[in-house]
PDB file of N, CA and C in Angstrom:
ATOM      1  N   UNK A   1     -12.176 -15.888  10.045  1.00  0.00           N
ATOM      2  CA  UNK A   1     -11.312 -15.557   8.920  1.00  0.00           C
ATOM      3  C   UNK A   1     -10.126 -14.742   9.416  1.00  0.00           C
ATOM      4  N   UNK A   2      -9.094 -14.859   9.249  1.00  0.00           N
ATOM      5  CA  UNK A   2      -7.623 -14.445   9.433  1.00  0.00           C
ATOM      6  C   UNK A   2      -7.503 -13.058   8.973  1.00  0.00           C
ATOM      7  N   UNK A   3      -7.304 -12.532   9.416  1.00  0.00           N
ATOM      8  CA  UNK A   3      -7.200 -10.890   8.715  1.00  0.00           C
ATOM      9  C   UNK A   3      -5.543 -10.821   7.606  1.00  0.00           C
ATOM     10  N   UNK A   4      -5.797  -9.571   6.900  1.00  0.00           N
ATOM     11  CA  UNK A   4      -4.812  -9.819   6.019  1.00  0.00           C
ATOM     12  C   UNK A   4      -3.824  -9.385   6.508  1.00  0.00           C
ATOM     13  N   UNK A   5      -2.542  -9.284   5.742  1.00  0.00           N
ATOM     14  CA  UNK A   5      -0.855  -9.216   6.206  1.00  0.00           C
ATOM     15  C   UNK A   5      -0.398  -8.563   5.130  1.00  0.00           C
ATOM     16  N   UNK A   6       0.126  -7.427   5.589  1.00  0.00           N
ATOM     17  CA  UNK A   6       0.984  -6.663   4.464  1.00  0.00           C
ATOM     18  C   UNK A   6       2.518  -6.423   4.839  1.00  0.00           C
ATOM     19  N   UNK A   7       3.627  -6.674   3.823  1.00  0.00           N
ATOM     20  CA  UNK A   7       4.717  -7.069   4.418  1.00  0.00           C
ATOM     21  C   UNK A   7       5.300  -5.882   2.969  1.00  0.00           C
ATOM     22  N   UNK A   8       5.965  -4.823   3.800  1.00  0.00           N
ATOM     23  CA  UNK A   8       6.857  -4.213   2.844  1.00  0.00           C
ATOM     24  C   UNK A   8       8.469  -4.250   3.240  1.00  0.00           C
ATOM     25  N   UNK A   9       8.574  -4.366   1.728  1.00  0.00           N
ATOM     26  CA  UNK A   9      10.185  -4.731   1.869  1.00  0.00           C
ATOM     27  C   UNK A   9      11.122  -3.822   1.111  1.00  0.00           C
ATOM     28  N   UNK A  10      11.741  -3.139   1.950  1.00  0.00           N
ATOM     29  CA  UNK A  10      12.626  -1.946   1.238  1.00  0.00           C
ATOM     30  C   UNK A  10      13.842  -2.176   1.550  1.00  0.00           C
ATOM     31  N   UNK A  11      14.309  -1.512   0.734  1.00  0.00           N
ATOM     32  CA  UNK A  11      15.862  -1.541   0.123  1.00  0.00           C
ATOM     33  C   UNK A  11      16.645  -0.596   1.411  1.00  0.00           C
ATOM     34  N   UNK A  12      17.688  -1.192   2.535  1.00  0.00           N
ATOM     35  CA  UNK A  12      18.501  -0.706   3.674  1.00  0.00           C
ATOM     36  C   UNK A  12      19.175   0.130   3.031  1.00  0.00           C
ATOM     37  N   UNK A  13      19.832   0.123   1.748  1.00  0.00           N
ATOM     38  CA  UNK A  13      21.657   0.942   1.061  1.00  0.00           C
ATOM     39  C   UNK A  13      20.747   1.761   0.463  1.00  0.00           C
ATOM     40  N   UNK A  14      19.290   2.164  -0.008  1.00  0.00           N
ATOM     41  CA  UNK A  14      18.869   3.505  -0.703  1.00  0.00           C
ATOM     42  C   UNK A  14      18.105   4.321   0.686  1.00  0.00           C
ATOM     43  N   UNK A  15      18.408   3.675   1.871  1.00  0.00           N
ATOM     44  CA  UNK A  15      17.658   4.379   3.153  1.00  0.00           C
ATOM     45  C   UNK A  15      15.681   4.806   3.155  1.00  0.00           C
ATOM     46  N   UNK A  16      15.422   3.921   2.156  1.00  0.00           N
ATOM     47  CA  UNK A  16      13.938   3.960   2.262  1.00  0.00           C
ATOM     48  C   UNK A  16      13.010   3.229   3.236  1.00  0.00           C
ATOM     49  N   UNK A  17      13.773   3.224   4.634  1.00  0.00           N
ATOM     50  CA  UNK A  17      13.088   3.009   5.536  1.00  0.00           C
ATOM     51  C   UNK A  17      11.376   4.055   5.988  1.00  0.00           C
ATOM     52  N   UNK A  18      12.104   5.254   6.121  1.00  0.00           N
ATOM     53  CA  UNK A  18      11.459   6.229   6.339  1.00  0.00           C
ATOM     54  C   UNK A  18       9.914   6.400   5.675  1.00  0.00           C
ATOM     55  N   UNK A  19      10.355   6.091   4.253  1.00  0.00           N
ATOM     56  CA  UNK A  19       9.167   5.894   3.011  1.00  0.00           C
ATOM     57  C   UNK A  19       8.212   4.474   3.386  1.00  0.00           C
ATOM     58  N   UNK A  20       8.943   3.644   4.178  1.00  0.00           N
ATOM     59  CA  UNK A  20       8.435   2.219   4.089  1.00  0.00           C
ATOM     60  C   UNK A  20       7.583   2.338   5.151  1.00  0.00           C
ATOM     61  N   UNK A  21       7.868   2.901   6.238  1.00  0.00           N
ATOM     62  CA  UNK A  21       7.218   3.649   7.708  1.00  0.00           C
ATOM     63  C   UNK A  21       6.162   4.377   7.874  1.00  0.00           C
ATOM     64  N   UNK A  22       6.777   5.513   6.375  1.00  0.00           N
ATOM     65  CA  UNK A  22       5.149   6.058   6.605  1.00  0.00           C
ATOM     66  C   UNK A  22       4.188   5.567   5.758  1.00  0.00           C
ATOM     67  N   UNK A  23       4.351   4.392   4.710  1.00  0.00           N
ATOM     68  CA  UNK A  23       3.395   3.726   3.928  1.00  0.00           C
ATOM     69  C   UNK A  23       2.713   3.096   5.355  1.00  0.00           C
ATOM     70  N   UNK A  24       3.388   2.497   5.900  1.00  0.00           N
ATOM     71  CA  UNK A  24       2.895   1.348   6.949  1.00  0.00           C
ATOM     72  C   UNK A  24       1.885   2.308   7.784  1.00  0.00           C
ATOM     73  N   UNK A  25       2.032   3.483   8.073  1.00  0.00           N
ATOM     74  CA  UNK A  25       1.248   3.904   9.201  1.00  0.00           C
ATOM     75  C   UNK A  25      -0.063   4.819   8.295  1.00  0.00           C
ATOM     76  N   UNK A  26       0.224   5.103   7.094  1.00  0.00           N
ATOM     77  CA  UNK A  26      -1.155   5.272   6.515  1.00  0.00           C
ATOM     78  C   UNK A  26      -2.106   4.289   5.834  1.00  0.00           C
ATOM     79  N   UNK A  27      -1.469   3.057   6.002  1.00  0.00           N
ATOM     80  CA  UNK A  27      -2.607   1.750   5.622  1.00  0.00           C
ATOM     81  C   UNK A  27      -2.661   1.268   7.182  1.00  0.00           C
ATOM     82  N   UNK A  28      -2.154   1.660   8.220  1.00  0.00           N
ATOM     83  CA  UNK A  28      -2.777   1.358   9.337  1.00  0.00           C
ATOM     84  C   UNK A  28      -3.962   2.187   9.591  1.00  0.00           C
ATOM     85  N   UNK A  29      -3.583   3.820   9.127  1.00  0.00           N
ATOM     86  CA  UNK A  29      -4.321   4.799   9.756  1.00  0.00           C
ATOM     87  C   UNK A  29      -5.684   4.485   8.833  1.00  0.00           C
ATOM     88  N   UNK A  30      -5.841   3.973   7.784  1.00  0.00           N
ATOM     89  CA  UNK A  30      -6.814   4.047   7.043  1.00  0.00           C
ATOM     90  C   UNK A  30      -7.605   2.566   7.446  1.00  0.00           C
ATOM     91  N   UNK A  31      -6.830   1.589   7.434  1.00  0.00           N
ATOM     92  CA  UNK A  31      -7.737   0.245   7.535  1.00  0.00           C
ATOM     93  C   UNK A  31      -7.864  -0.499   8.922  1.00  0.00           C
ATOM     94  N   UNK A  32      -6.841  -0.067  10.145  1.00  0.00           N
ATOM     95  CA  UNK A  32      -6.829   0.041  11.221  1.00  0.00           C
ATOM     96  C   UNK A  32      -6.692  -1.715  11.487  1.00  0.00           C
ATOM     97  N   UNK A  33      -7.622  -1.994  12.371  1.00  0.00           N
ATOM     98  CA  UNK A  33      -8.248  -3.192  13.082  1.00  0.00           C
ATOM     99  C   UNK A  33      -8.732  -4.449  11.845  1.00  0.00           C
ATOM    100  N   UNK A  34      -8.821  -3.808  10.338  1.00  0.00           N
ATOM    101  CA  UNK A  34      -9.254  -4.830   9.297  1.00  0.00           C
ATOM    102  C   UNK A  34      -7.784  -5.804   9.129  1.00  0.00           C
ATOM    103  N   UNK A  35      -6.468  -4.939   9.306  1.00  0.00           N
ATOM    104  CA  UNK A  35      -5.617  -5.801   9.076  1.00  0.00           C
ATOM    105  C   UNK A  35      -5.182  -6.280  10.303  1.00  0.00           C
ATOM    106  N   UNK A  36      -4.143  -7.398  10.285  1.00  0.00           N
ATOM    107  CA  UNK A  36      -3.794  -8.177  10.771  1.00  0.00           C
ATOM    108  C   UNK A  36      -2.690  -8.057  11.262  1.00  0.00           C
ATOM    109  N   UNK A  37      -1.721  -7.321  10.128  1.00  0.00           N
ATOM    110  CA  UNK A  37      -0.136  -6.575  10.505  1.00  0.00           C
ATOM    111  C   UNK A  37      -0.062  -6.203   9.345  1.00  0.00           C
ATOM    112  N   UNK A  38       1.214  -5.212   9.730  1.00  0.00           N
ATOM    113  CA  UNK A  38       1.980  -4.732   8.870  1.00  0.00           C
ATOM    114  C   UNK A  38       3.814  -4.595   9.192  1.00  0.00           C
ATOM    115  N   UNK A  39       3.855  -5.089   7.733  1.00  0.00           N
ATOM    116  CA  UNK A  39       5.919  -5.771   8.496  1.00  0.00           C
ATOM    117  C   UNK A  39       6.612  -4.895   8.205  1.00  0.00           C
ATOM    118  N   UNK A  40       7.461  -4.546   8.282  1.00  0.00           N
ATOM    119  CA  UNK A  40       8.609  -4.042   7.203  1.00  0.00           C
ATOM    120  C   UNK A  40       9.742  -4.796   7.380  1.00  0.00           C
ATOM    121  N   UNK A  41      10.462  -5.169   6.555  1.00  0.00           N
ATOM    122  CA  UNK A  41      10.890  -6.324   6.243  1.00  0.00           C
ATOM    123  C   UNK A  41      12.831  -5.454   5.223  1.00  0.00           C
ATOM    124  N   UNK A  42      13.523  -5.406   6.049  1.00  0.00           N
ATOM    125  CA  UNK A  42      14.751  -4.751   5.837  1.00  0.00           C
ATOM    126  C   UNK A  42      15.540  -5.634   4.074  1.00  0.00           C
ATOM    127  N   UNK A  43      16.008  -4.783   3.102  1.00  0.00           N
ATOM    128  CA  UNK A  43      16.395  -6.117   2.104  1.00  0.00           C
ATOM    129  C   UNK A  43      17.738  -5.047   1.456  1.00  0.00           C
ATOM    130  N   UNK A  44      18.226  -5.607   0.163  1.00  0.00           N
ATOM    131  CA  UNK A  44      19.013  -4.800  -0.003  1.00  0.00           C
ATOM    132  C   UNK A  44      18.961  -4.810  -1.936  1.00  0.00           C
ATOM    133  N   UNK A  45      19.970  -3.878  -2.592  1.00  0.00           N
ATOM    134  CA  UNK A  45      19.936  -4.210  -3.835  1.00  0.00           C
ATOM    135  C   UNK A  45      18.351  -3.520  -5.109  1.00  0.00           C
ATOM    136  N   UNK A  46      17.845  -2.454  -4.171  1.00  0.00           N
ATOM    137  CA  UNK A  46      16.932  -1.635  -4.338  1.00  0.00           C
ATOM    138  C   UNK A  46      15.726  -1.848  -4.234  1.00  0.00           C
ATOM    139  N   UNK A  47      15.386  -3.277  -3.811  1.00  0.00           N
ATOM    140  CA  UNK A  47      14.052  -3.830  -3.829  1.00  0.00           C
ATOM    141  C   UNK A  47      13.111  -2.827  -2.947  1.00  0.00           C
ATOM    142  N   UNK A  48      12.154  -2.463  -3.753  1.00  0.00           N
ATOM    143  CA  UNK A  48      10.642  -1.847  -2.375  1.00  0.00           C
ATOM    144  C   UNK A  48       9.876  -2.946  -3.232  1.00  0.00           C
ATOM    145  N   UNK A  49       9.133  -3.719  -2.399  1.00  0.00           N
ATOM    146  CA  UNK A  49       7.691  -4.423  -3.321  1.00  0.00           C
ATOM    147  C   UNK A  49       6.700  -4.800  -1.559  1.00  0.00           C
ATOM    148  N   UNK A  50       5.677  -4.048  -1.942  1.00  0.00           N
ATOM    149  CA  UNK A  50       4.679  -4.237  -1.430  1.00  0.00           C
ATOM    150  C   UNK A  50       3.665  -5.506  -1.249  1.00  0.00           C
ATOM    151  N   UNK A  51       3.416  -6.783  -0.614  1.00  0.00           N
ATOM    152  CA  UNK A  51       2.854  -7.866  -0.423  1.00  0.00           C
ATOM    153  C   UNK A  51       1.701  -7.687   0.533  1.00  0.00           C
ATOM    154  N   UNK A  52       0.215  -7.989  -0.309  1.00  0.00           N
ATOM    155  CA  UNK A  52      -0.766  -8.437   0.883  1.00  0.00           C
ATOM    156  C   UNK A  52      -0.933  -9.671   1.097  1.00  0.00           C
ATOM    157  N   UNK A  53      -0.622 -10.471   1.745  1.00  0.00           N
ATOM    158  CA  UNK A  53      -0.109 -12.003   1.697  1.00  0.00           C
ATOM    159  C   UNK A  53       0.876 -12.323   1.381  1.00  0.00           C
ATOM    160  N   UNK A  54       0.710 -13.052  -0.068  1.00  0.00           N
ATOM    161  CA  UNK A  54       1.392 -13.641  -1.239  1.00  0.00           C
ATOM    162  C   UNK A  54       1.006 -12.473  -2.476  1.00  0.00           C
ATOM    163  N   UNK A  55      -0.003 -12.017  -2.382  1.00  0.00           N
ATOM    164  CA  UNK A  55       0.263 -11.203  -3.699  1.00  0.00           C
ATOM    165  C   UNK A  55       0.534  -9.978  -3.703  1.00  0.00           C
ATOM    166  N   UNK A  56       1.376  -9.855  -4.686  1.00  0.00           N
ATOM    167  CA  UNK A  56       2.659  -8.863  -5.009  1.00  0.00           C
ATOM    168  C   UNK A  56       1.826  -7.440  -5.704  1.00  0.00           C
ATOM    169  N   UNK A  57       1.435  -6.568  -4.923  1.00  0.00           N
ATOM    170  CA  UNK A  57       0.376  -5.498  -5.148  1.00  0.00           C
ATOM    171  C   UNK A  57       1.334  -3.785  -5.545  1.00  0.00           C
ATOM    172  N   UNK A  58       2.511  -4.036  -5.044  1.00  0.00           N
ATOM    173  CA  UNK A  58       3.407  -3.123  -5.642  1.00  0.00           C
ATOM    174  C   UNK A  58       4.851  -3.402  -6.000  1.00  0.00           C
ATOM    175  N   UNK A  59       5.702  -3.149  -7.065  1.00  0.00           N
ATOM    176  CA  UNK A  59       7.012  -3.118  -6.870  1.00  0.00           C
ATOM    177  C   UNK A  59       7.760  -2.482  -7.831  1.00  0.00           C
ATOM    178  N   UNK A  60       8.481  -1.380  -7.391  1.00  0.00           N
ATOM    179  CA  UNK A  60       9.005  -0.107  -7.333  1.00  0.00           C
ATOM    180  C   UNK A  60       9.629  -0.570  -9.144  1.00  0.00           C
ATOM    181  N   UNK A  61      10.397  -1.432  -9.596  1.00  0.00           N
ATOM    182  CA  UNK A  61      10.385  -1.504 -10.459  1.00  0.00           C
ATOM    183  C   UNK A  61       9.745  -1.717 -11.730  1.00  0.00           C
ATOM    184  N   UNK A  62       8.868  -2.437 -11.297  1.00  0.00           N
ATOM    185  CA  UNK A  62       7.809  -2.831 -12.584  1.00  0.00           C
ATOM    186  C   UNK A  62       6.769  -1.571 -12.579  1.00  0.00           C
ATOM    187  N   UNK A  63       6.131  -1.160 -11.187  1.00  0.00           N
ATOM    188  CA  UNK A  63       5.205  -0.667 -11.439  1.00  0.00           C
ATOM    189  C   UNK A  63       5.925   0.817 -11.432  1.00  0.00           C
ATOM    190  N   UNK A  64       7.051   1.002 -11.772  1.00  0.00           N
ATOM    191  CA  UNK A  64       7.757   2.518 -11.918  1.00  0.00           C
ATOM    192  C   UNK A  64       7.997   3.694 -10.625  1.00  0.00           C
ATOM    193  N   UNK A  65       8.526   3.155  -9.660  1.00  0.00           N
ATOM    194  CA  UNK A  65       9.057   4.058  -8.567  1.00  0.00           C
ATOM    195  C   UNK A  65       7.846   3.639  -7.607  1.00  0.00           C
ATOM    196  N   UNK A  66       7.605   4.723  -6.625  1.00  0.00           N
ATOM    197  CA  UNK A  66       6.297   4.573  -5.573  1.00  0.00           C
ATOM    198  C   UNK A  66       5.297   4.614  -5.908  1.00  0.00           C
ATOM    199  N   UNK A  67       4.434   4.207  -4.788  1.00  0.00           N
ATOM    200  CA  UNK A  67       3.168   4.727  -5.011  1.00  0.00           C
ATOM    201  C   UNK A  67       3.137   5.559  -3.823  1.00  0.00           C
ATOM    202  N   UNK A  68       1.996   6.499  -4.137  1.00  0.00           N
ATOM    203  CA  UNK A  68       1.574   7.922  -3.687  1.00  0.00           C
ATOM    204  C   UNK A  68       0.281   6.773  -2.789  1.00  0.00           C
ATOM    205  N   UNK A  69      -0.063   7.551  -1.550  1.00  0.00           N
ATOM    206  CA  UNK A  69      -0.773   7.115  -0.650  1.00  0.00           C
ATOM    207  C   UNK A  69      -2.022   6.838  -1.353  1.00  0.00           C
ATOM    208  N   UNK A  70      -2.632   7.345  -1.800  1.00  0.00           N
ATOM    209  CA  UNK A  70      -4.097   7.109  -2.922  1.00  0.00           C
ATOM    210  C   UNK A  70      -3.608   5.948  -3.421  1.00  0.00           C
ATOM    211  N   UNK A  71      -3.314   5.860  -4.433  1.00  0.00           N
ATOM    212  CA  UNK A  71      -2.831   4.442  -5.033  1.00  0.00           C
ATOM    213  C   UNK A  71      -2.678   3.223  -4.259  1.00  0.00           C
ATOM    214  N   UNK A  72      -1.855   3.315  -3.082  1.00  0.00           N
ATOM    215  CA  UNK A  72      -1.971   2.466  -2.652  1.00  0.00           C
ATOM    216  C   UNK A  72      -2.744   1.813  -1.695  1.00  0.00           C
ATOM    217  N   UNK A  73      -3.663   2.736  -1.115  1.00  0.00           N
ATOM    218  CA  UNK A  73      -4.762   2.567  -0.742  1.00  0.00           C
ATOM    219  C   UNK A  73      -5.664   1.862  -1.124  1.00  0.00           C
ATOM    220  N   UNK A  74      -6.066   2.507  -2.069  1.00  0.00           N
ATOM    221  CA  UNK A  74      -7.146   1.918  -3.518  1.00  0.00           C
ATOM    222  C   UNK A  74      -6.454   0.336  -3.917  1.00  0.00           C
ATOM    223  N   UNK A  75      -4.855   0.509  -3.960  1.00  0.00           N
ATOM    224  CA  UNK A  75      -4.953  -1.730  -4.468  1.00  0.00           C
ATOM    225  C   UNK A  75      -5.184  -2.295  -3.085  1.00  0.00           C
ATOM    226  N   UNK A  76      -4.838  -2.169  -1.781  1.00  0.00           N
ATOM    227  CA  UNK A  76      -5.128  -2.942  -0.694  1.00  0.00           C
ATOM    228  C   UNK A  76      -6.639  -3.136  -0.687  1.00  0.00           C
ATOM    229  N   UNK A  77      -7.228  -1.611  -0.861  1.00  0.00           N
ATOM    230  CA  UNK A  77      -8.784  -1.958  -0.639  1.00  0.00           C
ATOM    231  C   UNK A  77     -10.188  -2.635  -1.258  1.00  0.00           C
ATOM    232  N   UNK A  78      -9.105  -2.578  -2.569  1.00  0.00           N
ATOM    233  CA  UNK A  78      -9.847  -3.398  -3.743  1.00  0.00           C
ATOM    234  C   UNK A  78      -9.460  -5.266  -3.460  1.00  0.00           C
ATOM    235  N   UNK A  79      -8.712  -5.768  -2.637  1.00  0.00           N
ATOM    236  CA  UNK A  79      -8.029  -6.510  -2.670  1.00  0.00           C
ATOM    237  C   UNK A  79      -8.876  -7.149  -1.052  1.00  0.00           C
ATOM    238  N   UNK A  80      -9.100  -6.349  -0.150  1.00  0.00           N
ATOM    239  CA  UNK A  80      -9.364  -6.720   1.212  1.00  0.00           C
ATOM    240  C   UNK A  80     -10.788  -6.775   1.128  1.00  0.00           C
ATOM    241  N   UNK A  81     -11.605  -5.169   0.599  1.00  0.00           N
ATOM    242  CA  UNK A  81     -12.600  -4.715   0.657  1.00  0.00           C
ATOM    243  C   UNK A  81     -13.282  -4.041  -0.385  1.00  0.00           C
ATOM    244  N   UNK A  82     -13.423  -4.817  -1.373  1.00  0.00           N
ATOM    245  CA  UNK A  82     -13.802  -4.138  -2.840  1.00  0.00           C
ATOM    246  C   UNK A  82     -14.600  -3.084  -2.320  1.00  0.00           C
ATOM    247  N   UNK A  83     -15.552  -2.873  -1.939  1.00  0.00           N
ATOM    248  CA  UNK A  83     -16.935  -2.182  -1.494  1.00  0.00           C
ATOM    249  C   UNK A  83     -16.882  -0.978  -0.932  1.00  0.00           C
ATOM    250  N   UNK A  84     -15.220  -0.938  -0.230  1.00  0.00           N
ATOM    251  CA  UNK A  84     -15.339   0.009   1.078  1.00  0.00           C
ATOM    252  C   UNK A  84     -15.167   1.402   0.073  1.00  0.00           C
ATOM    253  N   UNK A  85     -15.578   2.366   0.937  1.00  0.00           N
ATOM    254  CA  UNK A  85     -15.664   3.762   0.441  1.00  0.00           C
ATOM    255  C   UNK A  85     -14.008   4.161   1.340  1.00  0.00           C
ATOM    256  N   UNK A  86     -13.253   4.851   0.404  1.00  0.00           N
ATOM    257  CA  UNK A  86     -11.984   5.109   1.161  1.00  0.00           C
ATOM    258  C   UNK A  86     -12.397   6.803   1.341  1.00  0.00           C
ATOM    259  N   UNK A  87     -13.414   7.198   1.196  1.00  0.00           N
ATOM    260  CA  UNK A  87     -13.909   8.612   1.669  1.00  0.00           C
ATOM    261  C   UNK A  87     -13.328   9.637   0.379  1.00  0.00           C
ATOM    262  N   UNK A  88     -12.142  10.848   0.943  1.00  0.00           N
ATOM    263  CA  UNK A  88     -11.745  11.581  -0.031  1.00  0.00           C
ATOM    264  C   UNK A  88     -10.591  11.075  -1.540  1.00  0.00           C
ATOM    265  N   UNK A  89     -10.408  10.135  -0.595  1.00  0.00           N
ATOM    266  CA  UNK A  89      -9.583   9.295  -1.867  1.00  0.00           C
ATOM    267  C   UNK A  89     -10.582   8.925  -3.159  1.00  0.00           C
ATOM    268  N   UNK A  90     -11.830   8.319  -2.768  1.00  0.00           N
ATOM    269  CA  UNK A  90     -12.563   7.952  -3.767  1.00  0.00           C
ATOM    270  C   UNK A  90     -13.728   8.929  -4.443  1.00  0.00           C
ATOM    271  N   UNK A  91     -13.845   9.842  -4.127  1.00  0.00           N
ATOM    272  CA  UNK A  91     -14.425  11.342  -4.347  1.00  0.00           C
ATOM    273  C   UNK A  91     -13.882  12.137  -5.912  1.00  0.00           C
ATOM    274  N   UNK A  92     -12.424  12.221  -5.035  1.00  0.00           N
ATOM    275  CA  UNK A  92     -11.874  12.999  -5.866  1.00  0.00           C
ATOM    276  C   UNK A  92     -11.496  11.522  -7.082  1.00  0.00           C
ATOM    277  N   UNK A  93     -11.426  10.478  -7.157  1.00  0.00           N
ATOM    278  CA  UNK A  93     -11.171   9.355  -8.163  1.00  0.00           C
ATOM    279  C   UNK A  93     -12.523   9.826  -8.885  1.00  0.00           C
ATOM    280  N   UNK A  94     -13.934   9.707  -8.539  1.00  0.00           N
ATOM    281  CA  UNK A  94     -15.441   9.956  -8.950  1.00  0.00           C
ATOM    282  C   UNK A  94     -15.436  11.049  -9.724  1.00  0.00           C
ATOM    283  N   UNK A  95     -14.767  12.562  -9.170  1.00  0.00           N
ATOM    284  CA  UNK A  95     -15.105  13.518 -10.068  1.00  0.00           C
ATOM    285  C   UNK A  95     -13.837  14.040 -11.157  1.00  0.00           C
ATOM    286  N   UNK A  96     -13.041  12.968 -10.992  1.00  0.00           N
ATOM    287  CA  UNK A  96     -11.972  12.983 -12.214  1.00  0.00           C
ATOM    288  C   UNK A  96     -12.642  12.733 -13.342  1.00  0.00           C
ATOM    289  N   UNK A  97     -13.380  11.060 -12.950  1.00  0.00           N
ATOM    290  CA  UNK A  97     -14.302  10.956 -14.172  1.00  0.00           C
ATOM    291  C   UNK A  97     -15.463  11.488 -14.497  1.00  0.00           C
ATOM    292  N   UNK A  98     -16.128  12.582 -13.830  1.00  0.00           N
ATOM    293  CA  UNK A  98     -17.030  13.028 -14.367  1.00  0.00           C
ATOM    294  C   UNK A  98     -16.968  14.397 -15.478  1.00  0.00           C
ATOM    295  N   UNK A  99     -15.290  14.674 -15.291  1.00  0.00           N
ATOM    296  CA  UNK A  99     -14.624  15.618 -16.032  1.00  0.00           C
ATOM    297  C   UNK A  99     -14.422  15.161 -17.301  1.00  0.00           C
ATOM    298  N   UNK A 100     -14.544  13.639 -17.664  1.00  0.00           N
ATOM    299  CA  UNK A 100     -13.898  13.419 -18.735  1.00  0.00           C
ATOM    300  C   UNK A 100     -15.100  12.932 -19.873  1.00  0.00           C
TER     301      UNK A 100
END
């Protein structure tokens, strides 16, 4: 089985390279060797949208600005690895709801 591909594509004229860089190196740092790559993919006209494959798992407009490293963690991993425990990410998700 082919491992997955995540291809982010940010906007060159709002300089969100930097943002696109360190998304890329905390879904490396977290899923490592499960993926396959990770692109960044230069565009213009404000686009950021996040792709694992073909499906379109973030984009800055619809889903309202960034996502925060948790978040985006949690859609890749639900998406690659329903099952996996993302450790403190999913802890602190657990005792949100036990507050409520």
């Amino acid at each position: 089985m082919d491992k997955p591909r995540i291809s982010i594509t940010y906007c060159t004229q709002c300089n969100w390279l930097l943002r696109s860089g360190w998304m890329a190196q905390e879904l490396l740092q977290t899923f490592g060797t499960d993926l396959g790559e990770v692109a960044l993919i230069p565009g213009t006209g404000g686009i950021f949208e996040i792709r694992l494959g073909d499906q379109l798992i973030w984009e800055r407009s619809k889903d309202g600005g960034f996502p925060g490293p948790k978040e985006l963690k949690q859609r890749v991993r639900d998406v690659i690895d329903p099952e996996r425990d993302l450790g403190h990410v999913d802890r602190a998700k657990k005792s949100e709801g036990l507050d409520t």
